[in-house]
N, C-alpha and C. Protein backbone atom coordinates (compact mmCIF):
# COMPACT_ATOMS: atom_id res chain seq x y z
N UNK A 1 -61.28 146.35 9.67
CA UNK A 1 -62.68 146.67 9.46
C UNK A 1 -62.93 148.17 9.53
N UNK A 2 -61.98 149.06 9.41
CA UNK A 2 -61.97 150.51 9.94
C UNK A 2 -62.69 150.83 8.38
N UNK A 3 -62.07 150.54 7.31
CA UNK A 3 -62.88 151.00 6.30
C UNK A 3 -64.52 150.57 6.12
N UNK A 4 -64.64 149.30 6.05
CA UNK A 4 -66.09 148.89 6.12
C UNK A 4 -66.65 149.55 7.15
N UNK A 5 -66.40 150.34 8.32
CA UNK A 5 -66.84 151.39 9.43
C UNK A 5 -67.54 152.45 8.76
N UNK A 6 -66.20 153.03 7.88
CA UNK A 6 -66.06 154.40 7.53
C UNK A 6 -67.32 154.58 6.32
N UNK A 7 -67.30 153.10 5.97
CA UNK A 7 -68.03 153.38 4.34
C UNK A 7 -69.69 153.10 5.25
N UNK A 8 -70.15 152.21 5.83
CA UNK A 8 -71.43 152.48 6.46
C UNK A 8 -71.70 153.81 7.21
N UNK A 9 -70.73 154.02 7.82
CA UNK A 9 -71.05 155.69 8.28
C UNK A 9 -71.20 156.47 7.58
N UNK A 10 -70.58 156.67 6.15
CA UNK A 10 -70.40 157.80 5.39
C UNK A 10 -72.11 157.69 4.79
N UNK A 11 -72.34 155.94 4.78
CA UNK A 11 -73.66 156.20 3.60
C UNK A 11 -75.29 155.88 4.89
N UNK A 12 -75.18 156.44 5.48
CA UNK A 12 -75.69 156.68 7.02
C UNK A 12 -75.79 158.32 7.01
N UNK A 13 -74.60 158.85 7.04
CA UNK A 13 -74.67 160.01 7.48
C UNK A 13 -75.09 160.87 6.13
N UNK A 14 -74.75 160.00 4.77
CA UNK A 14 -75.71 161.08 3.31
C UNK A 14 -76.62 161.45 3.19
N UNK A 15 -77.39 160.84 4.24
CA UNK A 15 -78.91 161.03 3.79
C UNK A 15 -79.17 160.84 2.08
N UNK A 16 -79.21 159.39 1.62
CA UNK A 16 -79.29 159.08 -0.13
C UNK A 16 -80.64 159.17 -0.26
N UNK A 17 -81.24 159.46 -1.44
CA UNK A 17 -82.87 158.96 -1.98
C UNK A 17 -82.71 157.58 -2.03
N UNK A 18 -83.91 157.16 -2.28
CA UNK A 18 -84.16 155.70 -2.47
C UNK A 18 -83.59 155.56 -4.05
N UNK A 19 -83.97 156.23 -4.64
CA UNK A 19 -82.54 155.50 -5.79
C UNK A 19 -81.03 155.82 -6.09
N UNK A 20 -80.83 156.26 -5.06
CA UNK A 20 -79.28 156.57 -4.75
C UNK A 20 -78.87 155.27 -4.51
N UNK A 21 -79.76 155.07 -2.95
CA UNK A 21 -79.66 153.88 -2.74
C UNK A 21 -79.58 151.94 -3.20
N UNK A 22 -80.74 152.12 -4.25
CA UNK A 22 -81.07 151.50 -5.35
C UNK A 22 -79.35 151.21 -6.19
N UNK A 23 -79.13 152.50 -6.65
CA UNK A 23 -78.22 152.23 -7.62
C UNK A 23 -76.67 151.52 -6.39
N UNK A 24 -76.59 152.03 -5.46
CA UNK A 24 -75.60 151.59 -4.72
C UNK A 24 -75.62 150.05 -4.31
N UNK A 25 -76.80 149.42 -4.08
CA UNK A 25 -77.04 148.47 -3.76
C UNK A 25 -76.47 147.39 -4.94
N UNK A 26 -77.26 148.13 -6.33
CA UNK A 26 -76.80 146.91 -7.59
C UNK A 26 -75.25 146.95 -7.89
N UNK A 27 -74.82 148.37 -7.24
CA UNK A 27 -73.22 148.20 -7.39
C UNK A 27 -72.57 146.91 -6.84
N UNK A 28 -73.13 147.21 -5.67
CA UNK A 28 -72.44 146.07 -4.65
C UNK A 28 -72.78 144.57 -5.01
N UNK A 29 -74.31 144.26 -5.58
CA UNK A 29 -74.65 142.60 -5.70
C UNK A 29 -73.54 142.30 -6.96
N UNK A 30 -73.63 143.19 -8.14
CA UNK A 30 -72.68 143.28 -9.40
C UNK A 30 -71.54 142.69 -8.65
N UNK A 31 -71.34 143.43 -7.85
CA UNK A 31 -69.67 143.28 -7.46
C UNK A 31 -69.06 142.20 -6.77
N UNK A 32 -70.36 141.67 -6.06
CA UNK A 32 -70.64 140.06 -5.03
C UNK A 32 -70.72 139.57 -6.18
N UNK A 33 -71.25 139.16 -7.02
CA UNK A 33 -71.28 138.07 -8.33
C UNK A 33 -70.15 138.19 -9.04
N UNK A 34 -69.46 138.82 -9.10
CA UNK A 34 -68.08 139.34 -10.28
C UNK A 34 -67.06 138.65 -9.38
N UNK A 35 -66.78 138.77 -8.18
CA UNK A 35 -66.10 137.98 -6.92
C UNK A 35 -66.36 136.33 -7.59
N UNK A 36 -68.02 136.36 -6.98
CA UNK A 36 -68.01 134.84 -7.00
C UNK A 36 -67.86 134.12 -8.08
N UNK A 37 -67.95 134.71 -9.15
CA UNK A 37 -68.08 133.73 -10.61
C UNK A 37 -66.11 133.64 -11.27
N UNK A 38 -65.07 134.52 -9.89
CA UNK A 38 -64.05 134.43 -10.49
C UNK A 38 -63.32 133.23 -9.61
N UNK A 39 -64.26 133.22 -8.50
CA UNK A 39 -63.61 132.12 -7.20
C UNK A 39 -64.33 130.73 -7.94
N UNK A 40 -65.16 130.44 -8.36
CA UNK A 40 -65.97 129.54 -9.17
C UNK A 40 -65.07 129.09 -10.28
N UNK A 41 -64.83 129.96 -11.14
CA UNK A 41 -64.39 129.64 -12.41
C UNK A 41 -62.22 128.98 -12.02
N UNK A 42 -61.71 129.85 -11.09
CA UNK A 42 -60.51 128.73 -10.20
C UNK A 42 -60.42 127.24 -9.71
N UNK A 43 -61.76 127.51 -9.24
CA UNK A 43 -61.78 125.88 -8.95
C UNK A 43 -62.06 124.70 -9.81
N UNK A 44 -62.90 125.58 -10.66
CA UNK A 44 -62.98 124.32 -11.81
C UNK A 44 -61.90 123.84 -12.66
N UNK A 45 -61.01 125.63 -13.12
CA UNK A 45 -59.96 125.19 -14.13
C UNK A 45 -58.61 124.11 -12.88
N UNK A 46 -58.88 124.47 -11.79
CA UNK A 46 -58.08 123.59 -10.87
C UNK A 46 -58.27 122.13 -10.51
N UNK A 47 -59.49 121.69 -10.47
CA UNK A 47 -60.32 120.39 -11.21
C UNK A 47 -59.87 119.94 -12.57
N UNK A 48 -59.95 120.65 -13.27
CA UNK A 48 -59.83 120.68 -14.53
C UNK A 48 -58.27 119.71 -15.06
N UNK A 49 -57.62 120.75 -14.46
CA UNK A 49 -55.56 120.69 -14.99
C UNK A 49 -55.51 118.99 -13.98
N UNK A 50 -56.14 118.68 -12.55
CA UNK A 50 -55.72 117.87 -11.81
C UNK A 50 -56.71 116.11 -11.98
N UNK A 51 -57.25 116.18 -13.41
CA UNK A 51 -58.37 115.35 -13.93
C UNK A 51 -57.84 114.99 -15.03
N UNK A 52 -57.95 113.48 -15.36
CA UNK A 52 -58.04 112.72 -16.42
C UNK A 52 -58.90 111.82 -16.84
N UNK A 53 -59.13 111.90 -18.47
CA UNK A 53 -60.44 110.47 -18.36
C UNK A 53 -59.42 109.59 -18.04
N UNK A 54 -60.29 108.52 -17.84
CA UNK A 54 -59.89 107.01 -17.48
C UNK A 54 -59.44 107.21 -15.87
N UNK A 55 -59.05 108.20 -15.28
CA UNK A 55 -58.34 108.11 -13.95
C UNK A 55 -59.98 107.71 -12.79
N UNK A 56 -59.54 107.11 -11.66
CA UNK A 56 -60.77 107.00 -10.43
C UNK A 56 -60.58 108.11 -9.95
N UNK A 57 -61.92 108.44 -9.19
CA UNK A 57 -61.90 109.25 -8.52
C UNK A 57 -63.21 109.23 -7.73
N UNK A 58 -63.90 109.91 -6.58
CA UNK A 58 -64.68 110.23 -5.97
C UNK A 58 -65.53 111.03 -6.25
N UNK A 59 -67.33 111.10 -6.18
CA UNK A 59 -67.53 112.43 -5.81
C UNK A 59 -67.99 112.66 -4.61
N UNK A 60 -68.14 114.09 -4.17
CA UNK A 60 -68.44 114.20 -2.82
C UNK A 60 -69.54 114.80 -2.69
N UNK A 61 -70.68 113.72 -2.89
CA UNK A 61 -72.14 113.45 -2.08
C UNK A 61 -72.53 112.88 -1.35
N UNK A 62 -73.63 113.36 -0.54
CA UNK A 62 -74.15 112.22 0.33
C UNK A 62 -74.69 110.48 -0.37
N UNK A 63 -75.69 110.86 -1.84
CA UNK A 63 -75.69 109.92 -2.88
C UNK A 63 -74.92 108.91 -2.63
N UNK A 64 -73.73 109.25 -3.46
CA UNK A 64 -72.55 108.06 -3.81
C UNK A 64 -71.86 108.43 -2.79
N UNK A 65 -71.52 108.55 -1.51
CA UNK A 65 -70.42 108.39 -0.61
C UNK A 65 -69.73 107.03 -0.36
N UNK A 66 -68.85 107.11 -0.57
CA UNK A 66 -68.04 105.93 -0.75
C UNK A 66 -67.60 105.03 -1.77
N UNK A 67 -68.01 105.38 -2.79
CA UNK A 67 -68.13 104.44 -4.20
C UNK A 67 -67.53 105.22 -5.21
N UNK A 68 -66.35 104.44 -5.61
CA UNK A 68 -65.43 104.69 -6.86
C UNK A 68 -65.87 104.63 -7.92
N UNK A 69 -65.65 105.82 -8.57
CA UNK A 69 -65.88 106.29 -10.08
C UNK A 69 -64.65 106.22 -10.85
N UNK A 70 -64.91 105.91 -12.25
CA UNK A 70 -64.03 106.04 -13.37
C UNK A 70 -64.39 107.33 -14.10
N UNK A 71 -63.69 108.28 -14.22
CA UNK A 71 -64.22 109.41 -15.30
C UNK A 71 -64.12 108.91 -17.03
N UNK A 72 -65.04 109.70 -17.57
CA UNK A 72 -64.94 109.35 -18.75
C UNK A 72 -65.33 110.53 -19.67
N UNK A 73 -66.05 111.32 -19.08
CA UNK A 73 -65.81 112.54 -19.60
C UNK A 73 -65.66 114.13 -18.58
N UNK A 74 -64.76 115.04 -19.43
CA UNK A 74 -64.58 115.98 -18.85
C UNK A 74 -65.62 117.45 -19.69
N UNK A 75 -65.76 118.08 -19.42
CA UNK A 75 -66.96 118.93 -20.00
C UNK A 75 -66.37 120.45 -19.16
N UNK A 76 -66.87 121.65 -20.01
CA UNK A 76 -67.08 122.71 -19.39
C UNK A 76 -67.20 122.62 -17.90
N UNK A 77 -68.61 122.62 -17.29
CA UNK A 77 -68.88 122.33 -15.80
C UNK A 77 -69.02 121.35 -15.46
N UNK A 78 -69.12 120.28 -16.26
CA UNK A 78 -69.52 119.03 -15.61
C UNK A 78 -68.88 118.26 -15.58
N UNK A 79 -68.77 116.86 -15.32
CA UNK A 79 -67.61 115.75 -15.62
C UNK A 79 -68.95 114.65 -15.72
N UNK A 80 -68.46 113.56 -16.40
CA UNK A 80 -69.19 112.10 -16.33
C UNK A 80 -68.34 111.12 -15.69
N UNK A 81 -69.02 110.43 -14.84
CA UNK A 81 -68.30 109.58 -14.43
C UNK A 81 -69.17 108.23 -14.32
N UNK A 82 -68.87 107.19 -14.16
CA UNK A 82 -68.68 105.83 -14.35
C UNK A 82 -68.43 104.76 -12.94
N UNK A 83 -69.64 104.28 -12.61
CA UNK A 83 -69.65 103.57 -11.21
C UNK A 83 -68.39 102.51 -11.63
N UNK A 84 -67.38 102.21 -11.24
CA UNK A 84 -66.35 101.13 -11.41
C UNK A 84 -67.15 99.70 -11.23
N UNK A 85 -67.89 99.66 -10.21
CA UNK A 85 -68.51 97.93 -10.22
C UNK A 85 -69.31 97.81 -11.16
N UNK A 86 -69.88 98.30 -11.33
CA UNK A 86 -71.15 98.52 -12.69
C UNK A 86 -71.11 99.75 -13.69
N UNK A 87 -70.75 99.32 -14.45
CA UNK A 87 -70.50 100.07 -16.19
C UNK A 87 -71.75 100.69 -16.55
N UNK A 88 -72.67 100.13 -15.97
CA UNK A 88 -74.30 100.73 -16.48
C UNK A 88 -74.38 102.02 -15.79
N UNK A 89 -74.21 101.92 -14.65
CA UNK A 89 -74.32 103.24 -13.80
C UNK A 89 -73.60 104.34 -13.67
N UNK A 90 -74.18 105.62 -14.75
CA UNK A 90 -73.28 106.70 -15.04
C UNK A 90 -73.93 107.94 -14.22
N UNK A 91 -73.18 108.74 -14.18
CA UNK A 91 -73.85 110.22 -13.50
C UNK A 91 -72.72 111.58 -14.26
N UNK A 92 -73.61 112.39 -14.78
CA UNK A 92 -73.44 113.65 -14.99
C UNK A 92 -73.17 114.19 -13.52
N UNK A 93 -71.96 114.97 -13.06
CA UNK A 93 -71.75 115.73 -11.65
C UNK A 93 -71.24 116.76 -12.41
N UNK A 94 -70.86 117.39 -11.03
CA UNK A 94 -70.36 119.56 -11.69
C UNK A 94 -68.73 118.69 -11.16
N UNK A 95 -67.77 119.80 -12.03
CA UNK A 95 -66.44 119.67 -11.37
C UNK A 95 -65.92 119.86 -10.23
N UNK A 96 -66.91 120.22 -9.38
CA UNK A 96 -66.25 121.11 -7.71
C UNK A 96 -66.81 120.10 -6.80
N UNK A 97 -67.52 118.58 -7.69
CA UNK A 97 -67.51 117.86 -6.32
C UNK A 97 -66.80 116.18 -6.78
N UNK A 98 -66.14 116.48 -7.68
CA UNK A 98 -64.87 115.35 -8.34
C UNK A 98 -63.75 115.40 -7.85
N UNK A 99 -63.72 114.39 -6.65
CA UNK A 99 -61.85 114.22 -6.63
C UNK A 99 -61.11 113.18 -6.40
N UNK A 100 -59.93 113.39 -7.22
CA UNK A 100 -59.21 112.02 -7.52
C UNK A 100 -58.81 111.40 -6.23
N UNK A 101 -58.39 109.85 -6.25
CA UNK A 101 -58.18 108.92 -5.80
C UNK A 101 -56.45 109.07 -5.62
């Protein structure tokens, strides 16, 4: 943590304007979103490679806890899946809360 020290002290001790500041700030949210949308986009293609239609699987909600799904479709972010006791009952979910059986 010696650097995260060094870098609050340094921008402490600049004395910045308010849009010094400004611009430093959007550096950093830029840079928090560029992080998260690359840790995001891993897990899905990792969902993704470890998913098949037709295979069961789970999702993990409070909703459906406990109740086996059939997938039937795989999508960009989403997956469809398929209540196994009842064929009528489908749900659109995101890929990061699908997992196989």
């Amino acid at each position: 943590m010696k650097n995260y020290e060094d870098i609050r002290n340094a921008i402490i001790e600049a004395n910045l304007s308010e849009q010094e500041l400004r611009d430093l700030n959007a550096m950093i949210v830029t840079s928090l979103n560029m992080k998260r949308r690359a840790e995001r986009e891993l897990k899905i293609n990792a969902a993704k490679s470890s998913l098949q239609v037709g295979m069961e699987v789970m999702v993990n909600h409070a909703r459906v806890y406990g109740q086996t799904f059939i997938l039937t479709d795989i999508r960009r972010t989403k997956a469809s899946v398929q209540l196994k006791t009842d064929r009528f009952t489908s749900y659109n979910v995101p890929l990061s809360l699908v997992e196989a059986i």
